[in-house]
C-alpha atoms as a PDB file:
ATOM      1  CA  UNK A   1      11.565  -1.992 -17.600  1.00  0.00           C
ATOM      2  CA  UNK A   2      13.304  -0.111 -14.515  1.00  0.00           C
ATOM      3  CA  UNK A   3      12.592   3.587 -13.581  1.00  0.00           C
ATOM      4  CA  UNK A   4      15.479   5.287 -12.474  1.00  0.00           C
ATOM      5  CA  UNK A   5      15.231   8.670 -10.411  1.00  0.00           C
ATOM      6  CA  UNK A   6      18.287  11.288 -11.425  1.00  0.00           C
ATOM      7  CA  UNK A   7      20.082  13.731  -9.490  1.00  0.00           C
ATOM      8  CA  UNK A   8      18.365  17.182  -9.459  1.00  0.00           C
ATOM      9  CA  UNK A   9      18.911  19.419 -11.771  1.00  0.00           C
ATOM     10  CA  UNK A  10      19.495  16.064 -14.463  1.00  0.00           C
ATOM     11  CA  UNK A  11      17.383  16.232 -17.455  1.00  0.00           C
ATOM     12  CA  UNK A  12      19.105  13.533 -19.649  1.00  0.00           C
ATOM     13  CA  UNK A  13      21.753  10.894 -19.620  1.00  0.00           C
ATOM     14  CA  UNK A  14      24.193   9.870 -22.712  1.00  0.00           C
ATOM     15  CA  UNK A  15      25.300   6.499 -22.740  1.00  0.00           C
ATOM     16  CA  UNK A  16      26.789   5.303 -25.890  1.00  0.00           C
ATOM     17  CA  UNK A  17      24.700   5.654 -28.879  1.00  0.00           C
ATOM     18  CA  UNK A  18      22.065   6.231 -26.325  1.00  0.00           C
ATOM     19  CA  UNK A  19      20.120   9.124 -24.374  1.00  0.00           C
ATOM     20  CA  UNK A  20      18.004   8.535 -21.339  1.00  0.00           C
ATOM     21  CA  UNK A  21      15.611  11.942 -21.047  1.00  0.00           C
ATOM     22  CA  UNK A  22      13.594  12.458 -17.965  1.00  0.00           C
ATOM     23  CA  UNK A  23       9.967  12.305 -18.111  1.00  0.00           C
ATOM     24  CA  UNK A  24       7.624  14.899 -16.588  1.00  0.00           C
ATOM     25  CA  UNK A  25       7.649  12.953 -13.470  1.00  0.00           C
ATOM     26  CA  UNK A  26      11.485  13.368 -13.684  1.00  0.00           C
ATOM     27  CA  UNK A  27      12.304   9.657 -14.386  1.00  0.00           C
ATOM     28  CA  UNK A  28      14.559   8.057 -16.572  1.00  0.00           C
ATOM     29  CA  UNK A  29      12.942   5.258 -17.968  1.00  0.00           C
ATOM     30  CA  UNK A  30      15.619   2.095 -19.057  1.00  0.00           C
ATOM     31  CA  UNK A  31      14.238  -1.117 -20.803  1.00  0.00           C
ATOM     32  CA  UNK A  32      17.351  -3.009 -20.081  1.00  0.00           C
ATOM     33  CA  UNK A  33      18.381  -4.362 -16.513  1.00  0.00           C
ATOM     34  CA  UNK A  34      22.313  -4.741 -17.135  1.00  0.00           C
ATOM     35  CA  UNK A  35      22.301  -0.959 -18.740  1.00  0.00           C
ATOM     36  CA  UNK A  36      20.019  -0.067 -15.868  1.00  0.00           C
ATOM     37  CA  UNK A  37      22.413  -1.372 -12.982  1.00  0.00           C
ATOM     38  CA  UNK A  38      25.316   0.028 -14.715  1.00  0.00           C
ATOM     39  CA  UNK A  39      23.445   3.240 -14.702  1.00  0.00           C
ATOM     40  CA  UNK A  40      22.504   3.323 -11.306  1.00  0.00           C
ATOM     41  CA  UNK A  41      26.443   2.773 -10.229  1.00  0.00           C
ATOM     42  CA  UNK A  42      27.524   4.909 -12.795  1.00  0.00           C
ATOM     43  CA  UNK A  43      25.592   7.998 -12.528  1.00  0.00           C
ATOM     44  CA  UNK A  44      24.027   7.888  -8.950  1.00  0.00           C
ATOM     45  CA  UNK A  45      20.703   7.529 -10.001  1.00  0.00           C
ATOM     46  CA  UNK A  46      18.244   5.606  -7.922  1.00  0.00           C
ATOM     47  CA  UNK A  47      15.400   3.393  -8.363  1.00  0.00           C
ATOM     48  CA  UNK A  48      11.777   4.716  -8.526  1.00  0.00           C
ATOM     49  CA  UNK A  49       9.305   2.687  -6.385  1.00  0.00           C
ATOM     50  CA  UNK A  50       5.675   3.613  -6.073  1.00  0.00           C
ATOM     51  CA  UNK A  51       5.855   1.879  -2.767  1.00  0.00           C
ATOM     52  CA  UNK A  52       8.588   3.966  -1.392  1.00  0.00           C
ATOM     53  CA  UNK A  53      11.429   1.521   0.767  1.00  0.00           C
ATOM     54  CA  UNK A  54      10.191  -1.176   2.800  1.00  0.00           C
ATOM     55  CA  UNK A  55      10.464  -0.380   6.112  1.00  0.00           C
ATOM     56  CA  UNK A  56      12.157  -2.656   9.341  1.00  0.00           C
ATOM     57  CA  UNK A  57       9.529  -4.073  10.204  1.00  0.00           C
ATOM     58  CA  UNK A  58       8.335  -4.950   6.479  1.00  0.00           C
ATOM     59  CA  UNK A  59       9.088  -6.497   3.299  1.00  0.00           C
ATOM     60  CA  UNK A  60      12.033  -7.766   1.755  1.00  0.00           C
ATOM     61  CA  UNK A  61      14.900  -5.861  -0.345  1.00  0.00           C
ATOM     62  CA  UNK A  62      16.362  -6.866  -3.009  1.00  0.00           C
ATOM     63  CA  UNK A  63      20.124  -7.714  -2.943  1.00  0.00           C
ATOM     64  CA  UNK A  64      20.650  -6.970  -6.640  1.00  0.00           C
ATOM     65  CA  UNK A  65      18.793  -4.064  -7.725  1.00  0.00           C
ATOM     66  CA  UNK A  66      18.491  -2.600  -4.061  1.00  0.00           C
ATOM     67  CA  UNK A  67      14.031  -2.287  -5.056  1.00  0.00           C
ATOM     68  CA  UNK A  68      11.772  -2.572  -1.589  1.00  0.00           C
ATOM     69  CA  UNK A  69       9.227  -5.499  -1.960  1.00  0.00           C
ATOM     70  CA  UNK A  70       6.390  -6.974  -0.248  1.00  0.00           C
ATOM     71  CA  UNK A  71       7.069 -10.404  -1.947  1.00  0.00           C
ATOM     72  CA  UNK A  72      10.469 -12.790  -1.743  1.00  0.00           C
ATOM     73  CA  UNK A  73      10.749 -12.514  -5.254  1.00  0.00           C
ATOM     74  CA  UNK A  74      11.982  -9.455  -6.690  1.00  0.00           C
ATOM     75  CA  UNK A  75       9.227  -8.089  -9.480  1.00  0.00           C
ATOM     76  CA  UNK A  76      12.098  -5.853 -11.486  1.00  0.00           C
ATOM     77  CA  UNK A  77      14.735  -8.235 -11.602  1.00  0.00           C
ATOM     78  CA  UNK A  78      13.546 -11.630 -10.539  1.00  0.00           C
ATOM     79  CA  UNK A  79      16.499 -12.232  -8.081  1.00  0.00           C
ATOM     80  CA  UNK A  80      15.440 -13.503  -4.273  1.00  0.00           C
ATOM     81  CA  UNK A  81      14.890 -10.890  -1.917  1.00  0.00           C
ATOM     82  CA  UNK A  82      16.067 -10.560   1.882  1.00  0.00           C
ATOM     83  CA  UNK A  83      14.085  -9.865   4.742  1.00  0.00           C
ATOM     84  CA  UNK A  84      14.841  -6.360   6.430  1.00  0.00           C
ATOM     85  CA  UNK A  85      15.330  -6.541   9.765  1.00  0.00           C
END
């Protein structure tokens, strides 16, 4: 499951037979991780962390799905993360 943060003003996204409607938090929530990338390249949206992005001197990012981690593993996607830096 990926949480995906819109553009303002965005309340809902059509794809296909498909609509993505914001929550109250104003996230679009997507159970699938191919529909999800192809979102996020499609429509600008961008991932929601609860940890924010790592920072420089912290953590790892993911190459594939772009999500801040503490660990080398990516938790969304599973891919190996990078160290920032």
């Amino acid at each position: 499951m990926e949480y995906l943060v819109p553009t303002e003003g965005c309340k809902s996204i059509s794809w296909g037979s498909s609509v993505y409607a914001a929550d109250a938090r104003g996230h679009v929530t997507v159970d699938d991780p191919a529909r999800g990338k192809v979102l996020r390249d499609a429509c600008e949206l961008t991932p929601a962390s609860a940890m924010g992005t790592a920072t420089r001197t912290a953590g790892y990012r993911c190459p594939a799905c772009s999500f801040g981690s503490w660990f080398r593993r990516c938790s969304r996607c599973d891919a190996v993360c990078v160290r920032e830096g």
